[in-house]
N, C-alpha and C. Protein backbone atom coordinates (compact mmCIF):
# COMPACT_ATOMS: atom_id res chain seq x y z
N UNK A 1 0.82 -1.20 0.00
CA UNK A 1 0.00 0.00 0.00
C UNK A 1 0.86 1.25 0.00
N UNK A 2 1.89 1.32 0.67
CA UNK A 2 2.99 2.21 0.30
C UNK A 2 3.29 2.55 -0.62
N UNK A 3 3.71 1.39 -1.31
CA UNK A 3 4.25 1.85 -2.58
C UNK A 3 3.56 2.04 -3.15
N UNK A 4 2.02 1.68 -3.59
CA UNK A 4 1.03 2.98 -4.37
C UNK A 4 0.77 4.16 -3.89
N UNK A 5 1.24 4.78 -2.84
CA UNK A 5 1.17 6.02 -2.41
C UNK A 5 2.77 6.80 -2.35
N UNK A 6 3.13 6.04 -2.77
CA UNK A 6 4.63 6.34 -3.72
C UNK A 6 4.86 6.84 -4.31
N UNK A 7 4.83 5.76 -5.23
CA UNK A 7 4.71 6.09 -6.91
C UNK A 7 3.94 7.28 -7.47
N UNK A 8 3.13 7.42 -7.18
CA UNK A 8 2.07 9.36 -7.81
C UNK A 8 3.44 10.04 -7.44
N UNK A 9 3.78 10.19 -6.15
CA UNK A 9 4.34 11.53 -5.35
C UNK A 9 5.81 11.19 -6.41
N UNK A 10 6.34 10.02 -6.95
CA UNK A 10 7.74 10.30 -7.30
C UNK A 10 6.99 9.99 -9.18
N UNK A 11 5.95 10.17 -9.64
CA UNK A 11 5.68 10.72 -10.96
C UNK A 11 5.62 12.15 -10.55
N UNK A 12 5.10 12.95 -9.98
CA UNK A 12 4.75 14.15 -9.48
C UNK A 12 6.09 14.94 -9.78
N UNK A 13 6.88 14.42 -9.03
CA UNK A 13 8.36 14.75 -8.84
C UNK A 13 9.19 14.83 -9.84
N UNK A 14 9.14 13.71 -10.47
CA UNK A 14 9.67 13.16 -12.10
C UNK A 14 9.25 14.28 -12.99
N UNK A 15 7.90 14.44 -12.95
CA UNK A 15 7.15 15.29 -14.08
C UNK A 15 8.06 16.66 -13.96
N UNK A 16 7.66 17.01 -12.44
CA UNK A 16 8.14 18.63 -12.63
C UNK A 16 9.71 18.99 -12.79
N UNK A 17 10.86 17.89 -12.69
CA UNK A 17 11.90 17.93 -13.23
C UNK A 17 12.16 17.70 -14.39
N UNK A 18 11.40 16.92 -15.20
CA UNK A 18 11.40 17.21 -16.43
C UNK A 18 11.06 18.50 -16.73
N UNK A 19 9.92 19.03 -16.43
CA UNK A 19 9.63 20.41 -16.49
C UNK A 19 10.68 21.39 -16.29
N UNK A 20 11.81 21.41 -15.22
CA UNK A 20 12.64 22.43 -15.25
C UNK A 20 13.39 21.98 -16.44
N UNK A 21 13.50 21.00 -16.54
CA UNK A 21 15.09 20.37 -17.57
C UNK A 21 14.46 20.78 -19.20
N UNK A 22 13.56 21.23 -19.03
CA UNK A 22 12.91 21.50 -20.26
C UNK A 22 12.58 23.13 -20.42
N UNK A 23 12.68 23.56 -19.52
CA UNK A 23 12.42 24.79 -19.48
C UNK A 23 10.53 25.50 -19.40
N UNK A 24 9.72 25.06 -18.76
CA UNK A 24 8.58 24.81 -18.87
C UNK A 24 8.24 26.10 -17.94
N UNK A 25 7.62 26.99 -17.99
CA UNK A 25 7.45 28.11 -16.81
C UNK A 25 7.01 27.80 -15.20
N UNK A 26 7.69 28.36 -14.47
CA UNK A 26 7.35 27.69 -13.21
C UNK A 26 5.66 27.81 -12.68
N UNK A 27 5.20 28.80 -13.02
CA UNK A 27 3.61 28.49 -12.90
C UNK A 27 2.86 27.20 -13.25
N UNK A 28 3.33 26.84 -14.24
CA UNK A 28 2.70 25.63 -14.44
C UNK A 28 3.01 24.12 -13.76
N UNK A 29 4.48 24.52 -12.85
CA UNK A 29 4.66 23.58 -12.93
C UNK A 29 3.97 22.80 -11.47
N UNK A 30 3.11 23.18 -10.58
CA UNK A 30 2.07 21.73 -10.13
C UNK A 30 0.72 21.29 -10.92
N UNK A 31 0.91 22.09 -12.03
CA UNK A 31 -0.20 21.72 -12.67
C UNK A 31 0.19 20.04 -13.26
N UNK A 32 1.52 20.40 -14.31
CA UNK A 32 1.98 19.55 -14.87
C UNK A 32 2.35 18.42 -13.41
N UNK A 33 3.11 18.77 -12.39
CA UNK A 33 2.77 17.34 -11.49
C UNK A 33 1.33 16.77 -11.16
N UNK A 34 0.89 17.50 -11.09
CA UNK A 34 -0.86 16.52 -11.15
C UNK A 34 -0.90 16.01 -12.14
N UNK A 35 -1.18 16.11 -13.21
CA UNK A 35 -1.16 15.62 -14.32
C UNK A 35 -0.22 14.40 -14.52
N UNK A 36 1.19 14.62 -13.86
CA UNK A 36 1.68 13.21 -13.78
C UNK A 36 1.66 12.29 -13.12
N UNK A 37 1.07 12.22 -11.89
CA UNK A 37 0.68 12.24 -10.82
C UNK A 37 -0.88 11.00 -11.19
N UNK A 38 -1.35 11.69 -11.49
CA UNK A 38 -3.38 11.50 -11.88
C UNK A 38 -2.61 10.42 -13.39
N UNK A 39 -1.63 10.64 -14.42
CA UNK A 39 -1.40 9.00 -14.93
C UNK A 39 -1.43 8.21 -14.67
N UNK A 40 -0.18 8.30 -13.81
CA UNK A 40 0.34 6.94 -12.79
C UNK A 40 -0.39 6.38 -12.08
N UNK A 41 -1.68 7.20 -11.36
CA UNK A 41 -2.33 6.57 -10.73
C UNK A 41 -3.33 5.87 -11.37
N UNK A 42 -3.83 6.22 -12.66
CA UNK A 42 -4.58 5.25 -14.02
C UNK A 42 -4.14 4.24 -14.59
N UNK A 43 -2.80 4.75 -14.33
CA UNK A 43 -2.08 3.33 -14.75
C UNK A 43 -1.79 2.19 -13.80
N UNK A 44 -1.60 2.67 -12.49
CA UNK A 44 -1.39 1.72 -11.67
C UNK A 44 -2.39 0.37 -11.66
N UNK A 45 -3.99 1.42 -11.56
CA UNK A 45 -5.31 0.75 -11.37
C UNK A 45 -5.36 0.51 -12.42
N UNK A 46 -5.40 0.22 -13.63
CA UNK A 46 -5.56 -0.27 -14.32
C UNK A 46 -4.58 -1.41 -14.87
N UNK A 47 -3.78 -1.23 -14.41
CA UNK A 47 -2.67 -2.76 -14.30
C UNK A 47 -2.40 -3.31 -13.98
N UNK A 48 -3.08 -4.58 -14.41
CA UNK A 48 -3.56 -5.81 -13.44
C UNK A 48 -2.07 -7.14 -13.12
N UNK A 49 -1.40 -6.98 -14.15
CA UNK A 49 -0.19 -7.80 -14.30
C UNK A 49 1.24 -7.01 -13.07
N UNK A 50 2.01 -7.80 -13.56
CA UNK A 50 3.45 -7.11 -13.43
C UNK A 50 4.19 -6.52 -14.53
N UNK A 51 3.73 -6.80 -15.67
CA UNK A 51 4.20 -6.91 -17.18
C UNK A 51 3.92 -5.35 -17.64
N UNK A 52 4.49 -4.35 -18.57
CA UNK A 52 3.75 -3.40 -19.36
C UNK A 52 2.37 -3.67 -19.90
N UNK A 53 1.30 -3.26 -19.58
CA UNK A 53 0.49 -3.89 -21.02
C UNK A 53 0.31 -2.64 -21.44
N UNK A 54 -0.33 -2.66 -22.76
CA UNK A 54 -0.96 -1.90 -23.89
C UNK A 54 -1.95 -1.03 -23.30
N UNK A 55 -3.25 -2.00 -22.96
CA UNK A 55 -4.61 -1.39 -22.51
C UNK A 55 -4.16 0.18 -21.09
N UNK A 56 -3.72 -0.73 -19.79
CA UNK A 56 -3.02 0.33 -19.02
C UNK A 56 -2.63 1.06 -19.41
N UNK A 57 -1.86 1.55 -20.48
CA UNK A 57 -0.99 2.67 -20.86
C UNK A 57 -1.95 3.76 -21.66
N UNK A 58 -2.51 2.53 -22.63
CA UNK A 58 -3.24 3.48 -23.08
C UNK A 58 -4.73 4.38 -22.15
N UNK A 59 -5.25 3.68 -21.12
CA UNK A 59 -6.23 4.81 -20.80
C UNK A 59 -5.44 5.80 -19.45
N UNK A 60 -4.04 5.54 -19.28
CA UNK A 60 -3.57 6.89 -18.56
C UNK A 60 -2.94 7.93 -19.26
N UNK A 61 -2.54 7.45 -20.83
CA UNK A 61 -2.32 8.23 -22.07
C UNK A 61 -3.12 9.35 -22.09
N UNK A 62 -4.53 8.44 -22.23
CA UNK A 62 -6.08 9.16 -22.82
C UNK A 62 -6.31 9.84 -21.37
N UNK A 63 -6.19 10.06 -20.17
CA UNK A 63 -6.41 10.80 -19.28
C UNK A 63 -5.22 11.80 -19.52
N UNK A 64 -4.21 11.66 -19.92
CA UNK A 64 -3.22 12.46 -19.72
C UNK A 64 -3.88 13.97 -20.79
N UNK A 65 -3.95 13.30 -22.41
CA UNK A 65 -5.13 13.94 -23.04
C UNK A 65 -6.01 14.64 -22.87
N UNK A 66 -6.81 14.10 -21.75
CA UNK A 66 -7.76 14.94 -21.62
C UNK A 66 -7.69 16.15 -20.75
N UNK A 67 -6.86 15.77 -19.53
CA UNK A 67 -6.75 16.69 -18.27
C UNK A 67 -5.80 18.09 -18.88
N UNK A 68 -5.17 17.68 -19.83
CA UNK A 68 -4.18 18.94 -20.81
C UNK A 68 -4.56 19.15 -21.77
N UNK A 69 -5.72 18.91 -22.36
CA UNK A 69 -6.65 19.70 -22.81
C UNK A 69 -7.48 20.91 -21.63
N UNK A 70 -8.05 20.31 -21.03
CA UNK A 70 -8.60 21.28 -20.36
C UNK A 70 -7.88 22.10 -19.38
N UNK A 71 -6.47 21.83 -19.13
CA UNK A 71 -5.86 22.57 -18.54
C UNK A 71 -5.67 23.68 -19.42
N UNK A 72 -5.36 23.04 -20.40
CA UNK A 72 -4.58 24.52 -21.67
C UNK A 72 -6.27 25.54 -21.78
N UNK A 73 -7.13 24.95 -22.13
CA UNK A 73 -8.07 26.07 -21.95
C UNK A 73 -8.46 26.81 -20.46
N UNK A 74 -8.36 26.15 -19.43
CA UNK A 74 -7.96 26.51 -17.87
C UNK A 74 -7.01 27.72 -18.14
N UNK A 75 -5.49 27.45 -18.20
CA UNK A 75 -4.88 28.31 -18.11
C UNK A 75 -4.69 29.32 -18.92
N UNK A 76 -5.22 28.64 -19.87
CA UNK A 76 -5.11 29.68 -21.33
C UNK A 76 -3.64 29.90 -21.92
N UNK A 77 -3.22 28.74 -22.09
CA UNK A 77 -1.75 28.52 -22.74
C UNK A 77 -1.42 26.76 -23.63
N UNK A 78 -0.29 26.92 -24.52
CA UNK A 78 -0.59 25.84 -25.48
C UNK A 78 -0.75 24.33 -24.55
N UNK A 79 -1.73 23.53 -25.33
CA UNK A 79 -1.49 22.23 -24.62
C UNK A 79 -0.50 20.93 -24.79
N UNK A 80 0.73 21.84 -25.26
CA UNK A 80 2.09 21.14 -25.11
C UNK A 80 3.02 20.85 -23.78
N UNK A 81 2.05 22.09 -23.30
CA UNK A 81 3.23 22.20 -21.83
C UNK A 81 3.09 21.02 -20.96
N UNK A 82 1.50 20.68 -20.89
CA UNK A 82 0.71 19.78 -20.21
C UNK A 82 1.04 18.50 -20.72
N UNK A 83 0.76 18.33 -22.09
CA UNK A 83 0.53 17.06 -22.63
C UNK A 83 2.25 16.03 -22.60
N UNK A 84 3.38 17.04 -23.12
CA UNK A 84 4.33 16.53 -22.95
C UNK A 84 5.06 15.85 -21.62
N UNK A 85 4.86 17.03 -20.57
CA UNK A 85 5.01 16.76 -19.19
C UNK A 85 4.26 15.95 -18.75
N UNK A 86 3.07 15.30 -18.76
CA UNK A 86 2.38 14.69 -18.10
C UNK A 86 2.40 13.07 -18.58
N UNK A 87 2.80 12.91 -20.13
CA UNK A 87 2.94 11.70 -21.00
C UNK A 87 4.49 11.04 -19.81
N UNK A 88 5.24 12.42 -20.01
CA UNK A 88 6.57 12.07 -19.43
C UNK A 88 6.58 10.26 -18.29
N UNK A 89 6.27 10.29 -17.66
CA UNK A 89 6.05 8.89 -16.43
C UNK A 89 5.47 7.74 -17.17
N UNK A 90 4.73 7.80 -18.41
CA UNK A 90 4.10 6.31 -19.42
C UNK A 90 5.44 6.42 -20.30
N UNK A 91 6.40 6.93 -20.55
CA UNK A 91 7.61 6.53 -21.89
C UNK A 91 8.13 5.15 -21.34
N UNK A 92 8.04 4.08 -22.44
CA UNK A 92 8.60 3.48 -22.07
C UNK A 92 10.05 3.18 -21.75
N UNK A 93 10.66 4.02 -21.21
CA UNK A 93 12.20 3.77 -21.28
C UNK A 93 13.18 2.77 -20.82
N UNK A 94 11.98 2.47 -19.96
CA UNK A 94 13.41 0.78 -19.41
C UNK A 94 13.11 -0.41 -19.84
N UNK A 95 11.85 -0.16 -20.90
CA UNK A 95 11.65 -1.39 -21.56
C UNK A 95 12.09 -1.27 -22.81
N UNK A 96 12.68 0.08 -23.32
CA UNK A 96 13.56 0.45 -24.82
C UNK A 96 15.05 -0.11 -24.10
N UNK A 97 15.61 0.15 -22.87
CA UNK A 97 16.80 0.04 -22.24
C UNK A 97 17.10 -1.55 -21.84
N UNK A 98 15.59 -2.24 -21.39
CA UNK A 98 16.09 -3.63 -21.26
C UNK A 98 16.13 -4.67 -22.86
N UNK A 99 15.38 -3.74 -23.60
CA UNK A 99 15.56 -4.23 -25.24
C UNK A 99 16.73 -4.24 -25.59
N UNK A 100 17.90 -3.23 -25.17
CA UNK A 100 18.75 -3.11 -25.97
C UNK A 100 20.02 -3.96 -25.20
N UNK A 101 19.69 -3.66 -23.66
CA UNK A 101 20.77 -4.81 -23.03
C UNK A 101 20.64 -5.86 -23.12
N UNK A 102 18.91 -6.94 -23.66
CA UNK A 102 19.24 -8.14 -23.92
C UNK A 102 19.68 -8.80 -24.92
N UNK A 103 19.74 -7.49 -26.18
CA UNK A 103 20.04 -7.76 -27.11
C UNK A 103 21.69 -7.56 -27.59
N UNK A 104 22.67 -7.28 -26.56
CA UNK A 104 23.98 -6.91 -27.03
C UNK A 104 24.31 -7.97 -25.74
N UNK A 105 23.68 -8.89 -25.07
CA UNK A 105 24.38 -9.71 -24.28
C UNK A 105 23.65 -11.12 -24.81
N UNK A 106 23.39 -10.87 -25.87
CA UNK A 106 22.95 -12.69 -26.48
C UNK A 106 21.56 -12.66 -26.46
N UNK A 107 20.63 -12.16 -25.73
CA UNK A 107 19.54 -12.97 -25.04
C UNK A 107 18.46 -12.39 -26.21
N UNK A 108 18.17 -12.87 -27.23
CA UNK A 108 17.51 -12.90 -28.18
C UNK A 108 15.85 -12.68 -28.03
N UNK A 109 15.71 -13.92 -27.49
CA UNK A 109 14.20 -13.78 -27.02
C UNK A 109 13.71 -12.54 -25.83
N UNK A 110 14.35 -12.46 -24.98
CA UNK A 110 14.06 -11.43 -23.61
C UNK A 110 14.35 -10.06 -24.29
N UNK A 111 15.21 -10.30 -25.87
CA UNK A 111 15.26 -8.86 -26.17
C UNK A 111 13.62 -8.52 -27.08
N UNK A 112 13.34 -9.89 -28.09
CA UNK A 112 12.20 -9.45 -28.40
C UNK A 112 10.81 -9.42 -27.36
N UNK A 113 10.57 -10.00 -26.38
CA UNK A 113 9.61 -9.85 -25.04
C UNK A 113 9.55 -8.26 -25.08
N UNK A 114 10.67 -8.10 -24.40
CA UNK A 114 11.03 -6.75 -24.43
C UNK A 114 10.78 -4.96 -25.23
N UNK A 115 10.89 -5.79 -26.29
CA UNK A 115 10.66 -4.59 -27.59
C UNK A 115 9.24 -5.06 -27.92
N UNK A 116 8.36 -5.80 -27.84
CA UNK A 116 7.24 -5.77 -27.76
C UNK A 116 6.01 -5.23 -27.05
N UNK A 117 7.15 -5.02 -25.52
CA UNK A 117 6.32 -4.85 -24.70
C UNK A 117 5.97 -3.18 -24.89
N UNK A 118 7.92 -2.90 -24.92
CA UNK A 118 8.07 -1.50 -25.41
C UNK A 118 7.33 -0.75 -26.45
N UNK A 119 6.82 -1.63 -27.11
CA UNK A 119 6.09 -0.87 -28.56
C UNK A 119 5.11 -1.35 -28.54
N UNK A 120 4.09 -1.86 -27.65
CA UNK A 120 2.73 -1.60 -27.51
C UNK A 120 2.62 -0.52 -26.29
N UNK A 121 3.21 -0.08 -25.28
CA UNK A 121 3.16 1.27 -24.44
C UNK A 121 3.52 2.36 -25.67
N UNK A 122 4.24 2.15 -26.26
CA UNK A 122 4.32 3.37 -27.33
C UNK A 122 3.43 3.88 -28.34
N UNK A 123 2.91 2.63 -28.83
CA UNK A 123 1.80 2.41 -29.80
C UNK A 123 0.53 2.83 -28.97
N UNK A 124 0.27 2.37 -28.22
CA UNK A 124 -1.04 2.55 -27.21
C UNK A 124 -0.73 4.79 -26.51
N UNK A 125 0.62 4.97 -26.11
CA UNK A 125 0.25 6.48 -25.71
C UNK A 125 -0.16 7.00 -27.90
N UNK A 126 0.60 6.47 -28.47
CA UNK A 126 0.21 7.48 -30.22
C UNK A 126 -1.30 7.36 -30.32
N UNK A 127 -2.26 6.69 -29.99
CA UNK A 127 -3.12 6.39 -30.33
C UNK A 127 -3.96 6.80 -29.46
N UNK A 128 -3.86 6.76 -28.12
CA UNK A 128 -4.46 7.63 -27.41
C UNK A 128 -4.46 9.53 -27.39
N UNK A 129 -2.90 9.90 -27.92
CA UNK A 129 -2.85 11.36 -27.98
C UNK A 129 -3.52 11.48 -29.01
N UNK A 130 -3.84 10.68 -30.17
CA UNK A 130 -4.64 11.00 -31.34
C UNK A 130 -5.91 11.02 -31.42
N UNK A 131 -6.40 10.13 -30.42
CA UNK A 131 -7.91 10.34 -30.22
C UNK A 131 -8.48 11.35 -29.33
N UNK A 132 -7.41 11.66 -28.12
CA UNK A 132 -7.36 13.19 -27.56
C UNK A 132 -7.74 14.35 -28.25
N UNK A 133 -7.04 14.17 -29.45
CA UNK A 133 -6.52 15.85 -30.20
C UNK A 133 -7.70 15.92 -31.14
N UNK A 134 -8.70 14.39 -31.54
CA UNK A 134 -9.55 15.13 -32.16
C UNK A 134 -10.80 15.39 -31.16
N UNK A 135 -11.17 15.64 -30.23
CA UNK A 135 -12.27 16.47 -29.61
C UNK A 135 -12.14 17.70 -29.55
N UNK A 136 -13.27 17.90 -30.04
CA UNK A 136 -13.15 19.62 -30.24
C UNK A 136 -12.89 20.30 -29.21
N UNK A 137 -12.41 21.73 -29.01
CA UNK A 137 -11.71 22.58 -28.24
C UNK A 137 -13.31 23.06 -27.09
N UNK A 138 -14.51 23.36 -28.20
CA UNK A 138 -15.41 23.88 -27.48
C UNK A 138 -16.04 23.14 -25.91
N UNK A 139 -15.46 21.80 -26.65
CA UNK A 139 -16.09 20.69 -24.98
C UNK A 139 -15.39 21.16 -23.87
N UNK A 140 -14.25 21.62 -24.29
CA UNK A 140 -13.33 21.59 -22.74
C UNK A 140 -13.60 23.12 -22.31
N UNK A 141 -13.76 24.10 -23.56
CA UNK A 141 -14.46 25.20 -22.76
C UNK A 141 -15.58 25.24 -22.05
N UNK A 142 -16.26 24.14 -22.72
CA UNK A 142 -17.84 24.40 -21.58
C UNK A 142 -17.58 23.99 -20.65
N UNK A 143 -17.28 22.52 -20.44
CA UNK A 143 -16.58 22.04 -18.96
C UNK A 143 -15.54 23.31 -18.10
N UNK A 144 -15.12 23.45 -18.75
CA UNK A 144 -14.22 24.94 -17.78
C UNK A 144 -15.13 26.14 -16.91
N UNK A 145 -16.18 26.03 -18.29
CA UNK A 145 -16.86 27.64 -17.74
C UNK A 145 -17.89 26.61 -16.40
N UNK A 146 -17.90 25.79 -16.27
CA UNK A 146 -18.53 25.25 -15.15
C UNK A 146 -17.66 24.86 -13.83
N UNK A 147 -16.81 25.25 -13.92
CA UNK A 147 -15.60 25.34 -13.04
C UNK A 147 -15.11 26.84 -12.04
N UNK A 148 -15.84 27.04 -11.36
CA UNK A 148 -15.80 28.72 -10.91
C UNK A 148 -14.08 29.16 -11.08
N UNK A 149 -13.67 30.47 -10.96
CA UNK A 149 -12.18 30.67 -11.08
C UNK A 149 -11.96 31.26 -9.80
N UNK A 150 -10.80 30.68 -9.60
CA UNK A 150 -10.25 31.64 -8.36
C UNK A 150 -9.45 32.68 -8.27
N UNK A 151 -9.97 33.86 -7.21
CA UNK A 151 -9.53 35.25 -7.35
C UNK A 151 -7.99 35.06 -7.30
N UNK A 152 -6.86 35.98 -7.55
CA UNK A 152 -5.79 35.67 -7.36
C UNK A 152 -5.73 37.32 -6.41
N UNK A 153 -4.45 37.40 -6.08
CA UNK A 153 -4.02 38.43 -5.40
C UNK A 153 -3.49 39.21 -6.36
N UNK A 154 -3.30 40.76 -6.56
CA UNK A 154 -2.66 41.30 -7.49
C UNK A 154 -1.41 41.18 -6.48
N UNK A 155 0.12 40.92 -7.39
CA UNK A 155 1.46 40.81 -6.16
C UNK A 155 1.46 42.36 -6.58
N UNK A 156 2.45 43.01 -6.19
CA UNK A 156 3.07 44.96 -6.52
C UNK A 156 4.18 44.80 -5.72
């Protein structure tokens, strides 16, 4: 149980260092940790194995999608900042990394396991950001305008 109450807080963490290492404005950046944050945790629950699967990846993809959509009309800025940062924690990288070490130490089969597994998490986030990007812009404004705003302080 720990370690699912983990894992969000060190996607969270992950996200918004990518965010500096990228240069991402610091305002945004607990937005973009929620956002990585609210993946991981779609992905967790939804992954029933120990294994990568496909399905998991893809509906914390498609949340990632959606929540940076409506952030970008929220904040009123592009939905790259969101979408990139928040995908960040589903890349498959240690299943591109264990592809390539089983494959330069012999192990043939564990390298293709591997690159399979890797390229259905990859295949599954393309396909989810694509079904994201076509809902129209107006849905996430109406959902927004039903969202009261909060006053800010003028700083001086």
């Amino acid at each position: 149980m720990l370690t699912f109450a983990l894992q969000p807080l060190a996607a969270c963490f992950g996200t918004i260092a990518f965010c500096i290492f990228f240069r991402v404005p610091a305002k945004y950046f607990p937005t973009c940790g929620l956002i990585g944050a609210i993946s991981w945790i779609i992905y967790l629950a939804a992954n029933t194995g120990s294994a990568i699967t496909g399905g998991a990846v893809f509906c914390a993809a498609l949340t990632v999608v959606l929540l940076s959509r409506f952030f970008s009309v929220r904040r009123r800025c592009p939905v790259t900042i969101f979408l990139i940062a928040g995908i960040f924690p589903l890349v498959p990288g240690a299943g591109i990394y264990n592809t390539v070490y089983a494959a330069l130490t012999g192990n043939t089969s564990l390298a293709v396991t591997n690159f399979l597994a890797a390229f259905k998490a990859a295949f599954a986030i393309a396909i989810a950001v694509s079904i994201g990007v076509m809902i129209p812009t107006k849905y996430f404004a109406a959902i927004e305008r039903r969202f009261p705003r909060i006053p800010r302080k003028n700083k001086r």
